[in-house]
Each structure stands twice: as structure tokens, then as C-alpha cells.
PDB file of N, CA and C in Angstrom:
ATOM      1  N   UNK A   1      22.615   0.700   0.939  1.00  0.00           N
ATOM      2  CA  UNK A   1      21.327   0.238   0.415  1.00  0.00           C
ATOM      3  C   UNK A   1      20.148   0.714   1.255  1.00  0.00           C
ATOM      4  N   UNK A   2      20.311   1.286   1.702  1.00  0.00           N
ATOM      5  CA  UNK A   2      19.185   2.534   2.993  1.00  0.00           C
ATOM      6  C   UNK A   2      18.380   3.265   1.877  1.00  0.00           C
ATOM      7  N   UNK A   3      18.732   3.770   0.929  1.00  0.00           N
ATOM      8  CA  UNK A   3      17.579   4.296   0.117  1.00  0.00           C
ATOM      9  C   UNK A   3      16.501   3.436  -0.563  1.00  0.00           C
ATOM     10  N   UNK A   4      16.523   2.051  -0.138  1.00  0.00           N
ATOM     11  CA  UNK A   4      15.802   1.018  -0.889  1.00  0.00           C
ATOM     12  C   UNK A   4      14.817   1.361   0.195  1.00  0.00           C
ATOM     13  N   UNK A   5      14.983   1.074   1.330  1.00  0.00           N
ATOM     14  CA  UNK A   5      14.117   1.068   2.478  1.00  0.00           C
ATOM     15  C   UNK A   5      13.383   2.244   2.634  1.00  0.00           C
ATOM     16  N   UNK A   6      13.684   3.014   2.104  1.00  0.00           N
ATOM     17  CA  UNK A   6      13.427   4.541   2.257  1.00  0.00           C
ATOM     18  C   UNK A   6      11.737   4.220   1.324  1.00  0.00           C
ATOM     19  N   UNK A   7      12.372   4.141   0.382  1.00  0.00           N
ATOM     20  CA  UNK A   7      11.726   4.548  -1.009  1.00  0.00           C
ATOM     21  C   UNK A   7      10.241   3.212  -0.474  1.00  0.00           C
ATOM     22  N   UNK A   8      11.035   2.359   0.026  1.00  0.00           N
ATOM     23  CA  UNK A   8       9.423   1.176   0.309  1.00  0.00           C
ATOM     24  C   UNK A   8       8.493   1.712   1.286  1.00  0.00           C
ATOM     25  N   UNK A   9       9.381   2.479   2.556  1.00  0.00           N
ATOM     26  CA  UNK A   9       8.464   3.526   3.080  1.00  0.00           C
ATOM     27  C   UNK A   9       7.527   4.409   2.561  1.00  0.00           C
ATOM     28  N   UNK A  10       7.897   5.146   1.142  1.00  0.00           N
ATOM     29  CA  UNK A  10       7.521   5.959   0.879  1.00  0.00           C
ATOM     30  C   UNK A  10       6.377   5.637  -0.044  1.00  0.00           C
ATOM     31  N   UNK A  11       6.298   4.537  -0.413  1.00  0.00           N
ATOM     32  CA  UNK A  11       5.833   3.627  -1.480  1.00  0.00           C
ATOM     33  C   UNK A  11       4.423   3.425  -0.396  1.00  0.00           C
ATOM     34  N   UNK A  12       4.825   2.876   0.615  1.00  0.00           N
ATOM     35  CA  UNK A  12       3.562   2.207   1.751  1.00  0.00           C
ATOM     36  C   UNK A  12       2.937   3.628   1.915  1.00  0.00           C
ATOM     37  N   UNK A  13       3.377   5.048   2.225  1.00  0.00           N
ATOM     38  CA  UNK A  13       2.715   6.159   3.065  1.00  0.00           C
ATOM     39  C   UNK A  13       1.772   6.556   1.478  1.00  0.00           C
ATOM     40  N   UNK A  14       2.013   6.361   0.437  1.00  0.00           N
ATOM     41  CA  UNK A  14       1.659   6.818  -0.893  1.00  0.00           C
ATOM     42  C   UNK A  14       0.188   5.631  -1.007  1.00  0.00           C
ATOM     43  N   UNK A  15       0.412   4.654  -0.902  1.00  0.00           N
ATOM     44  CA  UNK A  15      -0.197   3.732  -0.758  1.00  0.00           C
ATOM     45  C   UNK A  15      -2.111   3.525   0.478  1.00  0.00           C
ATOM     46  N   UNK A  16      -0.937   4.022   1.761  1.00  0.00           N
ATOM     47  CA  UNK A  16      -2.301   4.001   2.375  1.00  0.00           C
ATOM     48  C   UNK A  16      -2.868   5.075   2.078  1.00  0.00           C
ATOM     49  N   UNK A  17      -2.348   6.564   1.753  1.00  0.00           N
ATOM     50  CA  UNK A  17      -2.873   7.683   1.722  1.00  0.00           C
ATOM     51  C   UNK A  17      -3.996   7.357   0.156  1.00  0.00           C
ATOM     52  N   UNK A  18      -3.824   6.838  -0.716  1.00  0.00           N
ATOM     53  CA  UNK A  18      -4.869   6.598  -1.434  1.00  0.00           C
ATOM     54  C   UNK A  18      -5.625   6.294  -1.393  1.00  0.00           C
ATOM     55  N   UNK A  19      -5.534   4.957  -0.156  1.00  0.00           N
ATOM     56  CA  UNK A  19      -6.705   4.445   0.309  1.00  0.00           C
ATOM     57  C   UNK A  19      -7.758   4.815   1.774  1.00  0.00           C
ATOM     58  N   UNK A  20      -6.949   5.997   1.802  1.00  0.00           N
ATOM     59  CA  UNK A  20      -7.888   7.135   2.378  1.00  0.00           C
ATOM     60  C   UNK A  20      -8.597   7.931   1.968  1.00  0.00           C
ATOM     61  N   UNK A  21      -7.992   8.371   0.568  1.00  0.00           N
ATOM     62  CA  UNK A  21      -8.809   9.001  -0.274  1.00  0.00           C
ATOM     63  C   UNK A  21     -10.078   8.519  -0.601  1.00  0.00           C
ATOM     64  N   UNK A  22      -9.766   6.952  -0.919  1.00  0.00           N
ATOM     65  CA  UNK A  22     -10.606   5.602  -1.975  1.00  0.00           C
ATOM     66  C   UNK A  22     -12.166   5.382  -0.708  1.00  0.00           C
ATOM     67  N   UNK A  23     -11.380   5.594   0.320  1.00  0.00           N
ATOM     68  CA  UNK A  23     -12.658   5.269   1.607  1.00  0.00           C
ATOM     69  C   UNK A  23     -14.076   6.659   1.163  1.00  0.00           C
ATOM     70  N   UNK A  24     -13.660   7.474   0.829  1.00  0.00           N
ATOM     71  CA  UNK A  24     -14.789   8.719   0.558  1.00  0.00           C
ATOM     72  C   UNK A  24     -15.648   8.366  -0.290  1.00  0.00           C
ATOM     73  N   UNK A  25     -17.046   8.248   0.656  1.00  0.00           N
ATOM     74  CA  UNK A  25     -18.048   8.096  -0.454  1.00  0.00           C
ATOM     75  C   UNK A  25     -17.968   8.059  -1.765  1.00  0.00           C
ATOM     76  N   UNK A  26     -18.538   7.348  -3.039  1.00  0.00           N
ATOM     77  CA  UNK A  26     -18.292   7.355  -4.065  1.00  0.00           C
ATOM     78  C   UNK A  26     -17.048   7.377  -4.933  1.00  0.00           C
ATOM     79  N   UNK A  27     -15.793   7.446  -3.972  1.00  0.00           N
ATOM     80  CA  UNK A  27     -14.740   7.403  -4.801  1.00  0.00           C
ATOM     81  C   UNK A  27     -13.923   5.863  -4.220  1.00  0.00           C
ATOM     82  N   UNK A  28     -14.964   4.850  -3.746  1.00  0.00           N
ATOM     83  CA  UNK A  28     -13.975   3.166  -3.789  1.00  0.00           C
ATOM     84  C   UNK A  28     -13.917   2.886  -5.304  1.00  0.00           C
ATOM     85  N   UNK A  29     -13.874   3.371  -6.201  1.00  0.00           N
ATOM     86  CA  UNK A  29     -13.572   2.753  -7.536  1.00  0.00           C
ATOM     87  C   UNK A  29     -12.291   3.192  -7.491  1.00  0.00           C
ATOM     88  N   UNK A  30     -11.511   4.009  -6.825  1.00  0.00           N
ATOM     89  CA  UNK A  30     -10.050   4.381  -6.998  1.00  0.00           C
ATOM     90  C   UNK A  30      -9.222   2.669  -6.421  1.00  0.00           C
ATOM     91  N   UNK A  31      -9.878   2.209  -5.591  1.00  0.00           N
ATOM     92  CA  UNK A  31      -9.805   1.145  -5.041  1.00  0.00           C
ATOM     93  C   UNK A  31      -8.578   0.039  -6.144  1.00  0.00           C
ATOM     94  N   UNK A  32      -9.465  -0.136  -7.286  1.00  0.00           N
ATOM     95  CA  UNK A  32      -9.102  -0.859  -8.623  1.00  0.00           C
ATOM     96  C   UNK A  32      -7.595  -0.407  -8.856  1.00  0.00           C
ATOM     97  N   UNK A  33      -7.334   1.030  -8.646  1.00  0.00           N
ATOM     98  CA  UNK A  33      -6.324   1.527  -8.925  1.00  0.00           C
ATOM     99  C   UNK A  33      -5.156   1.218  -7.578  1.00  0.00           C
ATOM    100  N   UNK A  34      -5.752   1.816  -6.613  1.00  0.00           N
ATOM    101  CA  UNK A  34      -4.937   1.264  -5.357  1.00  0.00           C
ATOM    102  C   UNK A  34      -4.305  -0.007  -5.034  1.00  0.00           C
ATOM    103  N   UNK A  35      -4.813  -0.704  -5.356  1.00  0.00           N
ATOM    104  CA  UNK A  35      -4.942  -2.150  -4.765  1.00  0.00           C
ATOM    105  C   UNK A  35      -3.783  -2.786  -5.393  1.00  0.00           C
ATOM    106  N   UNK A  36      -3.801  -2.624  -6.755  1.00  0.00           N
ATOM    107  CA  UNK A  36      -2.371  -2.940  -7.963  1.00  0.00           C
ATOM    108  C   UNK A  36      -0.880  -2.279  -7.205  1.00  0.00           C
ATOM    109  N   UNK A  37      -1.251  -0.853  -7.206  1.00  0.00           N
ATOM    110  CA  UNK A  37      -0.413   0.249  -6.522  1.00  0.00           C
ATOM    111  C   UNK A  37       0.292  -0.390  -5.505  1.00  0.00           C
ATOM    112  N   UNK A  38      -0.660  -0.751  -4.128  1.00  0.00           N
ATOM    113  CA  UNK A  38      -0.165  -1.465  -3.189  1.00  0.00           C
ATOM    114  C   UNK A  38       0.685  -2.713  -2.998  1.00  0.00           C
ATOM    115  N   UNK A  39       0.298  -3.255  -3.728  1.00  0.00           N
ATOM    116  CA  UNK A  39       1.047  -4.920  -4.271  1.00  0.00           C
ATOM    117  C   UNK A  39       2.155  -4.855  -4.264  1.00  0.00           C
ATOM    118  N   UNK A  40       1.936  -3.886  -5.958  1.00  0.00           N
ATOM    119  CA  UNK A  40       3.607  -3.522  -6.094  1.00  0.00           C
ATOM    120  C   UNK A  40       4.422  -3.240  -5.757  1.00  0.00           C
ATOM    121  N   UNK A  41       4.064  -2.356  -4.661  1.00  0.00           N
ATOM    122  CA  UNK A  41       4.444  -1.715  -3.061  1.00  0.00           C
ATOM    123  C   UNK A  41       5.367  -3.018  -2.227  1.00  0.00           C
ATOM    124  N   UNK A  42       4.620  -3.678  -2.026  1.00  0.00           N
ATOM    125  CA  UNK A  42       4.573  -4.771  -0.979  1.00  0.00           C
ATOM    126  C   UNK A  42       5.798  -5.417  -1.556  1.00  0.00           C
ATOM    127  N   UNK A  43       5.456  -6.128  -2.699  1.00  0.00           N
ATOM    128  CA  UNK A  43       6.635  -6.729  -3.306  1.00  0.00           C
ATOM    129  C   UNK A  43       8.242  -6.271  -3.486  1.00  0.00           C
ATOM    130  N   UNK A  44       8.099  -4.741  -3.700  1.00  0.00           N
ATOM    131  CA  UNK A  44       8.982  -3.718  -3.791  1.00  0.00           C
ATOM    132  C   UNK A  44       9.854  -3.677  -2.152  1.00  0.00           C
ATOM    133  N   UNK A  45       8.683  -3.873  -0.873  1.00  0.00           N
ATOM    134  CA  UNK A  45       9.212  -3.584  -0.038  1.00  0.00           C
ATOM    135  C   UNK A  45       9.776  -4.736   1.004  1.00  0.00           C
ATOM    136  N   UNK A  46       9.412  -5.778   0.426  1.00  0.00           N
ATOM    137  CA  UNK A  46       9.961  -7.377   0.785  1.00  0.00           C
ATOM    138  C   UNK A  46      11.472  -7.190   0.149  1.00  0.00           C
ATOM    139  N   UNK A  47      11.264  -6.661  -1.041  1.00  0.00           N
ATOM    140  CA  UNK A  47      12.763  -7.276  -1.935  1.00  0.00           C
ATOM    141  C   UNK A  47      13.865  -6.083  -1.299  1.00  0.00           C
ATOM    142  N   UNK A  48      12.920  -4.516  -0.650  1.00  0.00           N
ATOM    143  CA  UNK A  48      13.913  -3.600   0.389  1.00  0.00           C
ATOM    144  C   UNK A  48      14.423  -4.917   1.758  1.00  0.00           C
ATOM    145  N   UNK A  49      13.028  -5.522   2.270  1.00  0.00           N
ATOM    146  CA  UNK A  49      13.511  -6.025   2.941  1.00  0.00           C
ATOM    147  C   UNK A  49      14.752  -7.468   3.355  1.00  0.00           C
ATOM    148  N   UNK A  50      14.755  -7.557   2.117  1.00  0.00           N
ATOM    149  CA  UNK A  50      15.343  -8.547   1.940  1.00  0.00           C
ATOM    150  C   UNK A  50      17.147  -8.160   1.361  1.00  0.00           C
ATOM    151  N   UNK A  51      17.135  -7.445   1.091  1.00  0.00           N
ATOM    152  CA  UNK A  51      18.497  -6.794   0.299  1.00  0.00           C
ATOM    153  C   UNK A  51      18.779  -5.112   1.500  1.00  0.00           C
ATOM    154  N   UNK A  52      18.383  -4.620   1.984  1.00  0.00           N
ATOM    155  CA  UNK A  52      18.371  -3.624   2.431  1.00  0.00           C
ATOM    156  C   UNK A  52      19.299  -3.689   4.005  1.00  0.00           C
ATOM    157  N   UNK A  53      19.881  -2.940   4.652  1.00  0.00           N
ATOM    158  CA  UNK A  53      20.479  -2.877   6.328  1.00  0.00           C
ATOM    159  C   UNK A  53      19.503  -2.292   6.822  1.00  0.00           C
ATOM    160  N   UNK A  54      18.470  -1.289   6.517  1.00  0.00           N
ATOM    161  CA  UNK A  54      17.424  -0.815   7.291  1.00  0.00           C
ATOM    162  C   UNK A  54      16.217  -1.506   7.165  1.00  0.00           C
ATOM    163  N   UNK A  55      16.222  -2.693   7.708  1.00  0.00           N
ATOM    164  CA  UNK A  55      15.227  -3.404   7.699  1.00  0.00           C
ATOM    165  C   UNK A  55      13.837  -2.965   8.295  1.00  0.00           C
ATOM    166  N   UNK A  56      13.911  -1.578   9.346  1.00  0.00           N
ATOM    167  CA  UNK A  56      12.744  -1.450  10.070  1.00  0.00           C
ATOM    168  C   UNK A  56      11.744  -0.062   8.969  1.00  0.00           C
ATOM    169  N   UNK A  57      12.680   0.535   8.429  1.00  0.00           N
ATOM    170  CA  UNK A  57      11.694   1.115   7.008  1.00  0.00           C
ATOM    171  C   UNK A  57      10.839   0.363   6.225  1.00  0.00           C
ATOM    172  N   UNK A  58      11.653  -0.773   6.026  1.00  0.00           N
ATOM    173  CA  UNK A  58      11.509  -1.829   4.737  1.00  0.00           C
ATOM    174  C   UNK A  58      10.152  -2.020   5.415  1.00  0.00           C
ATOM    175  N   UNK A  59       9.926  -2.977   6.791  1.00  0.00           N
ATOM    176  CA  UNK A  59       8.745  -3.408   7.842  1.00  0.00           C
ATOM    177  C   UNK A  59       8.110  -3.016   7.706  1.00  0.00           C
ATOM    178  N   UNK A  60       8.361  -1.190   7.861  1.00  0.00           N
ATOM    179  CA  UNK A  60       6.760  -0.689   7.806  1.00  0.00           C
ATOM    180  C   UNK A  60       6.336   0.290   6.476  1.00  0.00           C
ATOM    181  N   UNK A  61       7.185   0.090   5.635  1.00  0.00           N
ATOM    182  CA  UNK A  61       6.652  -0.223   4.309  1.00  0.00           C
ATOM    183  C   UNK A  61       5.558  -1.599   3.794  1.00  0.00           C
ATOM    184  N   UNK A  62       5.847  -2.688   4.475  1.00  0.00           N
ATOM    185  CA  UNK A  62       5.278  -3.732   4.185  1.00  0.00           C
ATOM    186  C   UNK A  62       3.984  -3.671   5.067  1.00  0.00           C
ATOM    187  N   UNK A  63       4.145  -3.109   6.144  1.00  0.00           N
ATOM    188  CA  UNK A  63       3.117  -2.943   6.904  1.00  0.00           C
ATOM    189  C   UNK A  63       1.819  -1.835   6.140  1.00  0.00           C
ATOM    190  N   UNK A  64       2.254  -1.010   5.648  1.00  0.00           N
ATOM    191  CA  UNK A  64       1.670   0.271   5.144  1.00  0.00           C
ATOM    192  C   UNK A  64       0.571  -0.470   3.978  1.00  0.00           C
ATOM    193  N   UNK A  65       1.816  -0.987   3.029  1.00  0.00           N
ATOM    194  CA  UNK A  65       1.226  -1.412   2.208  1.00  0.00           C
ATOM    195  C   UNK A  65       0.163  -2.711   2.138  1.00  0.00           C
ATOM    196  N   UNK A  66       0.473  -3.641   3.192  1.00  0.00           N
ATOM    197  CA  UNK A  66      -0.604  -4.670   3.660  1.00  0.00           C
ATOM    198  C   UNK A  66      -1.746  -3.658   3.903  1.00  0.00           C
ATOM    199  N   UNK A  67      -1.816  -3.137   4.893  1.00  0.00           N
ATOM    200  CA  UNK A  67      -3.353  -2.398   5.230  1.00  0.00           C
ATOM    201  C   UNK A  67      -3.823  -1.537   3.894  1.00  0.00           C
ATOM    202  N   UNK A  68      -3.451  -1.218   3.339  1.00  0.00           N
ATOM    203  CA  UNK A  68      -3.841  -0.635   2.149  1.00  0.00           C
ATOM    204  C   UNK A  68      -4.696  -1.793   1.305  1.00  0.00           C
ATOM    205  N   UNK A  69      -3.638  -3.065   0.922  1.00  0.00           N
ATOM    206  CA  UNK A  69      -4.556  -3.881   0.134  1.00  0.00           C
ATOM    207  C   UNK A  69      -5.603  -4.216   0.861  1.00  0.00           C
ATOM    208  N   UNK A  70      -5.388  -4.719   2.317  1.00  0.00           N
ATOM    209  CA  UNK A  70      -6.785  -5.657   3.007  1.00  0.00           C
ATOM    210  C   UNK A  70      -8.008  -4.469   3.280  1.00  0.00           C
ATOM    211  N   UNK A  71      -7.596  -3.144   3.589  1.00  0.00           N
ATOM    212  CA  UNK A  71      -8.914  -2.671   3.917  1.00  0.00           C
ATOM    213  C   UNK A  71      -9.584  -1.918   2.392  1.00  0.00           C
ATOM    214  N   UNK A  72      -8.452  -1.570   1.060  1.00  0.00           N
ATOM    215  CA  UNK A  72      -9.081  -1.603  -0.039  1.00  0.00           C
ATOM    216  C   UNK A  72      -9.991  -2.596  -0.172  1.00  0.00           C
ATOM    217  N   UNK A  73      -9.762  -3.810  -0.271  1.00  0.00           N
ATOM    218  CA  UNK A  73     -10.530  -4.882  -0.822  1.00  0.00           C
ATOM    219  C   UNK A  73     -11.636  -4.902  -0.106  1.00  0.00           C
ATOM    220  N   UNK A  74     -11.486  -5.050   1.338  1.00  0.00           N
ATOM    221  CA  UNK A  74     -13.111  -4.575   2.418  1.00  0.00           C
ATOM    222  C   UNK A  74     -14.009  -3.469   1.558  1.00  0.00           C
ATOM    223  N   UNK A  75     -13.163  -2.398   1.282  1.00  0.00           N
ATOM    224  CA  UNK A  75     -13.667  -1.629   1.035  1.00  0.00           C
ATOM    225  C   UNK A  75     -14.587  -1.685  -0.289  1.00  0.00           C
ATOM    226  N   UNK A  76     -14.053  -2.441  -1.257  1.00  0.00           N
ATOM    227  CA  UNK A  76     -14.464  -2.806  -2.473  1.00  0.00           C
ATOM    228  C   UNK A  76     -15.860  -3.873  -2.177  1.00  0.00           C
ATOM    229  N   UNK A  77     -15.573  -4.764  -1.574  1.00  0.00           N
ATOM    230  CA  UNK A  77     -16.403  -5.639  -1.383  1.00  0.00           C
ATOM    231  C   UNK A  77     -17.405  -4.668  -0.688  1.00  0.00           C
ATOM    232  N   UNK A  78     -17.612  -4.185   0.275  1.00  0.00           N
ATOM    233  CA  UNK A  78     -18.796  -3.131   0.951  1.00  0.00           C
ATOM    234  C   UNK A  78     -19.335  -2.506   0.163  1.00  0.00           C
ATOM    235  N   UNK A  79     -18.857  -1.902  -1.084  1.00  0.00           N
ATOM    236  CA  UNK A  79     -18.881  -0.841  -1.814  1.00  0.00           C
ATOM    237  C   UNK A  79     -19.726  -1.157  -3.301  1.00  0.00           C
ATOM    238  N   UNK A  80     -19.492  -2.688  -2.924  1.00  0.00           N
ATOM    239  CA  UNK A  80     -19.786  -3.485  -4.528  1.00  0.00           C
ATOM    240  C   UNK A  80     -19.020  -2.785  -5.520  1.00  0.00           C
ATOM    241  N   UNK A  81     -17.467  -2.409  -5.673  1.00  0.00           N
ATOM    242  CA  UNK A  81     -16.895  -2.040  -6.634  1.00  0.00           C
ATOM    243  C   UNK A  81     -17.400  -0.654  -7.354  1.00  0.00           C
ATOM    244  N   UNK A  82     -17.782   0.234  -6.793  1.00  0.00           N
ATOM    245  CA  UNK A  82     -18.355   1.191  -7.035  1.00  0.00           C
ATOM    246  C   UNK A  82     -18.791   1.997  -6.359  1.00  0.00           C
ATOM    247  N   UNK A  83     -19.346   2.104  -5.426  1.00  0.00           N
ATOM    248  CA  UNK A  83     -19.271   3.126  -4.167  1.00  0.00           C
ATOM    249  C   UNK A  83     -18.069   3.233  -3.305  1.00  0.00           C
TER     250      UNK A  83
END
């Protein structure tokens, strides 16, 4: 069950990398899109962590994907949903 953990990794690096994108001037409206993305992420990578033997992928899958939602939403809120 190591490919669960894998895939939540991969899920979190997909995740923050959007919301690197989403940080560039004028493009926090990707934000709306990210933020869902991330969740699903998160949830995805609890249930790696929870069912999975590689628990330390699963971690920082969950990790990835936390900073993604909290500094999207900063970002949204700064941005007023549009910048």
C-alpha cells in the first residue's frame, strides 16, 4: 500500500505548485480552483495516512497540502478574490 502514499505526495507537490503559480500577480483567482484541489488532497492523504506503511509520504503530503489551503486563502483574502 506504498503507492497510496506516493500518490498523496504527489497530490501535495501538485497542490502547492499551483499555489505558486496562484501567488502571481493577477492570477489569485486560480486560488478558487486550488483550494478545492488541495482539500481533496488532504483528505486523500489522511486516508494514505491512515491505511498506508509509508506513513512519512502520506505526512508530507498532508503537510504540502495544508500550506497550500492556508496560504491560498491568505492569499485570496489579500487579493479580495481577484488579484
Amino acid at each position: 500500500m506504498g503507492l497510496l502514499s506516493i500518490l498523496s505526495l504527489i497530490w501535495g507537490i501538485l497542490a502547492t505548485l499551483g499555489m505558486a503559480v496562484a501567488i502571481i500577480p493577477f492570477l489569485g483567482a486560480l486560488n478558487y480552483l486550488n483550494i478545492p484541489f488541495a482539500v481533496f488532497g488532504l483528505l486523500f492523504s489522511v486516508l494514505a495516512l491512515i491505511v498506508s506503511s509509508k506513513k512519512e509520504l502520506a505526512i508530507a503530503g498532508c503537510v504540502l497540502c495544508g500550506v497550500a489551503i492556508f496560504l491560498g486563502a491568505i492569499r485570496l483574502v489579500l487579493g479580495f478574490g481577484i488579484f
